[in-house]
C-alpha atoms as a PDB file:
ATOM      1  CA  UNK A   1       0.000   0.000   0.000  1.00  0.00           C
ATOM      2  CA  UNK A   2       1.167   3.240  -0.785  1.00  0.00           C
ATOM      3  CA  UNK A   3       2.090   6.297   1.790  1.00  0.00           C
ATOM      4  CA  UNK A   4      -0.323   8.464   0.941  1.00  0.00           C
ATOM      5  CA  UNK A   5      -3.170   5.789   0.685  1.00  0.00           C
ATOM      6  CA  UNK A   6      -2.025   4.526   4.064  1.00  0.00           C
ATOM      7  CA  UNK A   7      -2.263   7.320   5.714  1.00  0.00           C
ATOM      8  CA  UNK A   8      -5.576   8.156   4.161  1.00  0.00           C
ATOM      9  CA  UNK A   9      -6.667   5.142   5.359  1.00  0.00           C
ATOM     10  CA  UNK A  10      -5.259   5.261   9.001  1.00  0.00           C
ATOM     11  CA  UNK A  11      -7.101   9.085   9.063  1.00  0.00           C
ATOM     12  CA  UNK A  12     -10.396   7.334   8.167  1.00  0.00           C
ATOM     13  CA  UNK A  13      -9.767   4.671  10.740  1.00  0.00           C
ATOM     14  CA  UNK A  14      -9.164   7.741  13.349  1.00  0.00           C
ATOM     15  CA  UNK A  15     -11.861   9.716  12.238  1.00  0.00           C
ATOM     16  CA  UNK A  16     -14.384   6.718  12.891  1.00  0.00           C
ATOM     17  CA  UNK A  17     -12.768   5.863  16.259  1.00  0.00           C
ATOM     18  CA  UNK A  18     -13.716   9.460  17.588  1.00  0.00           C
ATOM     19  CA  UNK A  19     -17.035   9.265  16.108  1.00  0.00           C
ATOM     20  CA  UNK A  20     -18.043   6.163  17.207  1.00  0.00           C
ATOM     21  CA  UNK A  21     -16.641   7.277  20.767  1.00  0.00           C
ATOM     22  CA  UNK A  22     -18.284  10.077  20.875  1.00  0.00           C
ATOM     23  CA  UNK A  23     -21.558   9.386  20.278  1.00  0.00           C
ATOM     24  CA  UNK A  24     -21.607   6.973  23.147  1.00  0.00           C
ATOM     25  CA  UNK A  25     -19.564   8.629  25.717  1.00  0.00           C
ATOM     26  CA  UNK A  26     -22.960  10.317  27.175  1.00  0.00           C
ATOM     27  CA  UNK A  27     -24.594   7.382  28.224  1.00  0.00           C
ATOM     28  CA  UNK A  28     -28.164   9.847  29.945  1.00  0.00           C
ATOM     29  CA  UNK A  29     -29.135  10.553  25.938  1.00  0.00           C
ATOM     30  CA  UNK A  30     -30.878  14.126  25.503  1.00  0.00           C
ATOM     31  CA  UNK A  31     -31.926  15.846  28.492  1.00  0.00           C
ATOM     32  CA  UNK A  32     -34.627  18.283  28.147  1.00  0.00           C
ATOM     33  CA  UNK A  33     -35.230  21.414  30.775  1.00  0.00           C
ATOM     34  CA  UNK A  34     -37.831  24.114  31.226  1.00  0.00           C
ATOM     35  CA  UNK A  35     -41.673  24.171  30.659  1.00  0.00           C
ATOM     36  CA  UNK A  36     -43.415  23.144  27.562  1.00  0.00           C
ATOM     37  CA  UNK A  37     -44.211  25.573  24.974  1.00  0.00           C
ATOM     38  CA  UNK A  38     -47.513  27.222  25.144  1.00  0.00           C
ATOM     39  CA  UNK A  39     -49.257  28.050  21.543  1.00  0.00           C
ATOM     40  CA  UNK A  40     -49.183  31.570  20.785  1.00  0.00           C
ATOM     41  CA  UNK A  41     -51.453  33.962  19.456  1.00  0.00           C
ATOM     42  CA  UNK A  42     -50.884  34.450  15.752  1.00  0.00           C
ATOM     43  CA  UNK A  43     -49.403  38.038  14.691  1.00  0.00           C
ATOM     44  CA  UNK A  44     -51.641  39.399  12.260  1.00  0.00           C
ATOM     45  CA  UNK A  45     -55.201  39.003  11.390  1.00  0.00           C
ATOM     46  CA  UNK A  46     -57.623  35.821  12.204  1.00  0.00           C
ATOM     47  CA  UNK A  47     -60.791  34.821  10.376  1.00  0.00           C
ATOM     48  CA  UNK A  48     -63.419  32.432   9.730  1.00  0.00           C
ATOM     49  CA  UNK A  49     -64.322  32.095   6.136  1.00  0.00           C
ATOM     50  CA  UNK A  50     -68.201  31.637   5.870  1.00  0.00           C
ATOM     51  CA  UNK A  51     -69.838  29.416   3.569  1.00  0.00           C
ATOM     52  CA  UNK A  52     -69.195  31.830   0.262  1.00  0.00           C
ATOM     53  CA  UNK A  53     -65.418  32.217   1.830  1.00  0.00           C
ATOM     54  CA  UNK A  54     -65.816  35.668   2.366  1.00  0.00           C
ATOM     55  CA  UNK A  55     -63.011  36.292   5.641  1.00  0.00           C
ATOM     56  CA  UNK A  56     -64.533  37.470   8.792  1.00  0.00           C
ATOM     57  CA  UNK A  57     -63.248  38.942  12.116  1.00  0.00           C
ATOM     58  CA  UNK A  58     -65.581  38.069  15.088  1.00  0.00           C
ATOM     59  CA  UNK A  59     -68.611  38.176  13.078  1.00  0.00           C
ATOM     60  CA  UNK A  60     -72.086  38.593  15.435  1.00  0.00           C
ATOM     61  CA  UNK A  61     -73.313  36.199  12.606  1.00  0.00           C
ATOM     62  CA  UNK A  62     -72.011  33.739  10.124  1.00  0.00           C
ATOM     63  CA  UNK A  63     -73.929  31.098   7.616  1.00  0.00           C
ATOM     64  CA  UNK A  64     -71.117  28.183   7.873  1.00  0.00           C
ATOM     65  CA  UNK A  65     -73.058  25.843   5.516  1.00  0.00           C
ATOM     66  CA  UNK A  66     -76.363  25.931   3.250  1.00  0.00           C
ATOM     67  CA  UNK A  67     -77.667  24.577   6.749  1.00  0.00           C
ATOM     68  CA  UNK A  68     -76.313  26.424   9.398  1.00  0.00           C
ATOM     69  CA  UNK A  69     -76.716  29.411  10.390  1.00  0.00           C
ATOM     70  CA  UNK A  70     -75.691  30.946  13.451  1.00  0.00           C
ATOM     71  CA  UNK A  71     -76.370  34.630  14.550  1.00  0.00           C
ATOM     72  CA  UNK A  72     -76.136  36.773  17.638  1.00  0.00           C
ATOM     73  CA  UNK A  73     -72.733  35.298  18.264  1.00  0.00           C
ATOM     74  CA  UNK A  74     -70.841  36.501  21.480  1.00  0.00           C
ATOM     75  CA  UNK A  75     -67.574  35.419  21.392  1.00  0.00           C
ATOM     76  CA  UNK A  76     -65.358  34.277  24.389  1.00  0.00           C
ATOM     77  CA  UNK A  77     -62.115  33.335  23.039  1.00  0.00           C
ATOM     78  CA  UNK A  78     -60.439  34.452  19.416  1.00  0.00           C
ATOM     79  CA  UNK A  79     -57.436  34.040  17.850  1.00  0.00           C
ATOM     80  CA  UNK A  80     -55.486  31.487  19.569  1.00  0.00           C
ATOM     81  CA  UNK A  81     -55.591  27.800  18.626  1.00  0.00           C
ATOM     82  CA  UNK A  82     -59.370  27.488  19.282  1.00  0.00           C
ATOM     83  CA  UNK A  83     -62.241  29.834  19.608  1.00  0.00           C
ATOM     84  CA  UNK A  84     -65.746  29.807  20.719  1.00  0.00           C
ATOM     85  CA  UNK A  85     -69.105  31.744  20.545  1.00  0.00           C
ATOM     86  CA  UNK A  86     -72.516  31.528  21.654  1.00  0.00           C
ATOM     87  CA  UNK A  87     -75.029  32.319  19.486  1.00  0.00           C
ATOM     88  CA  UNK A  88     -78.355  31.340  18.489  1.00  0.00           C
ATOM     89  CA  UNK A  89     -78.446  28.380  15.822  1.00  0.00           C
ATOM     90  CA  UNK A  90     -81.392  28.394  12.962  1.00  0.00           C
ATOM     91  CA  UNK A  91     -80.865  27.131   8.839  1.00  0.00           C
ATOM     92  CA  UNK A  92     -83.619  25.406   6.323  1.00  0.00           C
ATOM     93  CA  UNK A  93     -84.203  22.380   8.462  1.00  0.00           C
ATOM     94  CA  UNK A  94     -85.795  24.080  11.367  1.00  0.00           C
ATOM     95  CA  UNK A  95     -87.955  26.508   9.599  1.00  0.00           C
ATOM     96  CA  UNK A  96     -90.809  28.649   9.783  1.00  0.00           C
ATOM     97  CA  UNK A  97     -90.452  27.560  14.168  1.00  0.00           C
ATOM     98  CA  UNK A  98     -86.848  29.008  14.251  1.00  0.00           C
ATOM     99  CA  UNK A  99     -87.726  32.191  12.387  1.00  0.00           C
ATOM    100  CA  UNK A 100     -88.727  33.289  15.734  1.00  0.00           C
ATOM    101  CA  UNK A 101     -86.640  31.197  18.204  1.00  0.00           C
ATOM    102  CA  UNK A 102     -83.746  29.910  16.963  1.00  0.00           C
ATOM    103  CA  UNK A 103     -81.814  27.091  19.197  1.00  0.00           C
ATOM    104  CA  UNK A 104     -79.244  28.615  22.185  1.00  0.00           C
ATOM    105  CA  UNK A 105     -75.549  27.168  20.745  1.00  0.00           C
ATOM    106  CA  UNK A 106     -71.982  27.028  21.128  1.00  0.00           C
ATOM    107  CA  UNK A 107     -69.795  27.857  17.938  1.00  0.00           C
ATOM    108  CA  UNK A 108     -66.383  26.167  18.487  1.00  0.00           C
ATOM    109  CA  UNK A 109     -63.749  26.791  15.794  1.00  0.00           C
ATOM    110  CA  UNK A 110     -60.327  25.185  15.703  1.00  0.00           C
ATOM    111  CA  UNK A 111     -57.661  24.110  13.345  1.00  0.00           C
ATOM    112  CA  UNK A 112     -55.896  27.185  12.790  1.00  0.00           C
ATOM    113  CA  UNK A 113     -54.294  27.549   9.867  1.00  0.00           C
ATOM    114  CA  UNK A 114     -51.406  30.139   9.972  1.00  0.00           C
ATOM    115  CA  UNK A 115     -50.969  31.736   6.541  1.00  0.00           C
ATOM    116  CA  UNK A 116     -48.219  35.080   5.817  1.00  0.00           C
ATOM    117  CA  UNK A 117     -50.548  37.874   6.382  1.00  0.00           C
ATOM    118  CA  UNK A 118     -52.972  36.492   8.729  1.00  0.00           C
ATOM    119  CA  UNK A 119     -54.830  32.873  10.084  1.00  0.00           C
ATOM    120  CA  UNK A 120     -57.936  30.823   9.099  1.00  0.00           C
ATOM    121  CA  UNK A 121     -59.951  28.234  11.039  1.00  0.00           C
ATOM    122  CA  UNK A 122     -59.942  25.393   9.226  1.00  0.00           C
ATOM    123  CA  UNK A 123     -62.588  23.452  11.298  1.00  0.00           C
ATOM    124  CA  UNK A 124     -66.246  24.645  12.853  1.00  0.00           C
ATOM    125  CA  UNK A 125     -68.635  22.642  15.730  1.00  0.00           C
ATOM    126  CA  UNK A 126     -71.564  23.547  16.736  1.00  0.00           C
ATOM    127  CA  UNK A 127     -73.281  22.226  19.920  1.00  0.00           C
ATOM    128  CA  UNK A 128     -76.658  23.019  20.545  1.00  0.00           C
ATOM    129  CA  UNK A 129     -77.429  23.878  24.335  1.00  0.00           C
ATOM    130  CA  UNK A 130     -80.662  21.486  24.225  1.00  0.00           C
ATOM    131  CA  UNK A 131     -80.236  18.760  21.099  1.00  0.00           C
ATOM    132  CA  UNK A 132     -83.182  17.314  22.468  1.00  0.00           C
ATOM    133  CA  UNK A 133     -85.587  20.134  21.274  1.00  0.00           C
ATOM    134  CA  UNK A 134     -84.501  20.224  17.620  1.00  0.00           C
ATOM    135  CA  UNK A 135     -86.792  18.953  15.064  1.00  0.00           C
ATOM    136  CA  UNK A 136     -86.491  15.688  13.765  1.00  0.00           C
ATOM    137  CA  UNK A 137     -84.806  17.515  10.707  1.00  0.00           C
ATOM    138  CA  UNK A 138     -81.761  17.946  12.702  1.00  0.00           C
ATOM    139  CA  UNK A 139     -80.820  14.273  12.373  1.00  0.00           C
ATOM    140  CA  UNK A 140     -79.973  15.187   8.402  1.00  0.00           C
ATOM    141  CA  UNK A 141     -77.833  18.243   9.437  1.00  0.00           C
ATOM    142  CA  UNK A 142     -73.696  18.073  10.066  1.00  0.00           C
ATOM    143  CA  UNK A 143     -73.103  20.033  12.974  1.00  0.00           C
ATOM    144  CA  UNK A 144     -69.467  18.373  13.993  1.00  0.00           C
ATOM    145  CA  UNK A 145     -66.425  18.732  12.193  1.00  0.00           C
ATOM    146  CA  UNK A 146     -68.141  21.224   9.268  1.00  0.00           C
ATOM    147  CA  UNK A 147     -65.319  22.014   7.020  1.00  0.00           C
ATOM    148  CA  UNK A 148     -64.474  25.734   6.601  1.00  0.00           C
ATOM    149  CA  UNK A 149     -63.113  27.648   3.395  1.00  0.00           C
ATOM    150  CA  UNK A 150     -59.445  28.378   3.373  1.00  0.00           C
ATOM    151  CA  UNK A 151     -58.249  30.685   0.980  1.00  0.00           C
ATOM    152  CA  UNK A 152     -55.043  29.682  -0.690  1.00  0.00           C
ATOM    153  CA  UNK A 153     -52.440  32.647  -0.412  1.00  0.00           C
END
């Protein structure tokens, strides 16, 4: 074998020695300190889209499908990783009765999508305060994990 190959060799040899040393000489692994991260608010903008993906802010109403419809919404939380309103729930399936009095619910939105100027929801639930009282209708009607518009930017 040659000098120079030789000592290439022996280098390699070395090289591996210290690696493989190395990587075993702290037997504890990875040790982790400090609290867990909390999720932040996003910088920037949030919105629902509604069911024509117009954005909205906070809106006091908001038609998230052809079948529901939610309106005097009073939100309690906004902009962090999920978001709820209460509201009063009414759409096609509950009509002319809910034309008056439209059902007492909770509008929970989640999935947040972060995006460069701004956030979406991705995902809406709503939970009527009394299921029991809704017309037989309501059986037909996707109130959990309703799908929201998310603009592509």
């Amino acid at each position: 074998m040659s000098s120079p190959l030789r000592g290439a060799v022996l280098c390699g040899a070395a090289l591996t020695a210290v690696l493989v040393s190395g990587c075993s000489a702290e037997p504890r692994g990875l040790r982790v300190e400090g609290p867990a991260l909390r999720p932040s608010r996003v910088a920037g903008p949030v919105y629902l889209a509604d069911v024509t993906g117009r954005p909205l802010q906070q809106p006091t109403s908001v038609e998230l499908t052809e079948y529901v419809v939610l309106a005097e919404l009073s939100w309690r939380d906004w902009g962090g990783p999920t978001a709820r309103a209460g509201g009063k729930l009414s759409g096609p399936w509950c009509r002319p009765g809910c034309g008056e009095r439209p059902y007492d619910a909770t509008l929970k939105l989640s999935g947040l999508e972060r995006q460069e100027r701004g956030a979406y929801y991705r995902r809406a639930t709503v939970e009527p305060e009394k299921p029991e009282e809704l017309p037989a209708a309501a059986v037909n009607v996707q109130f959990q994990g309703i799908r929201l518009s998310v603009p592509d930017l």
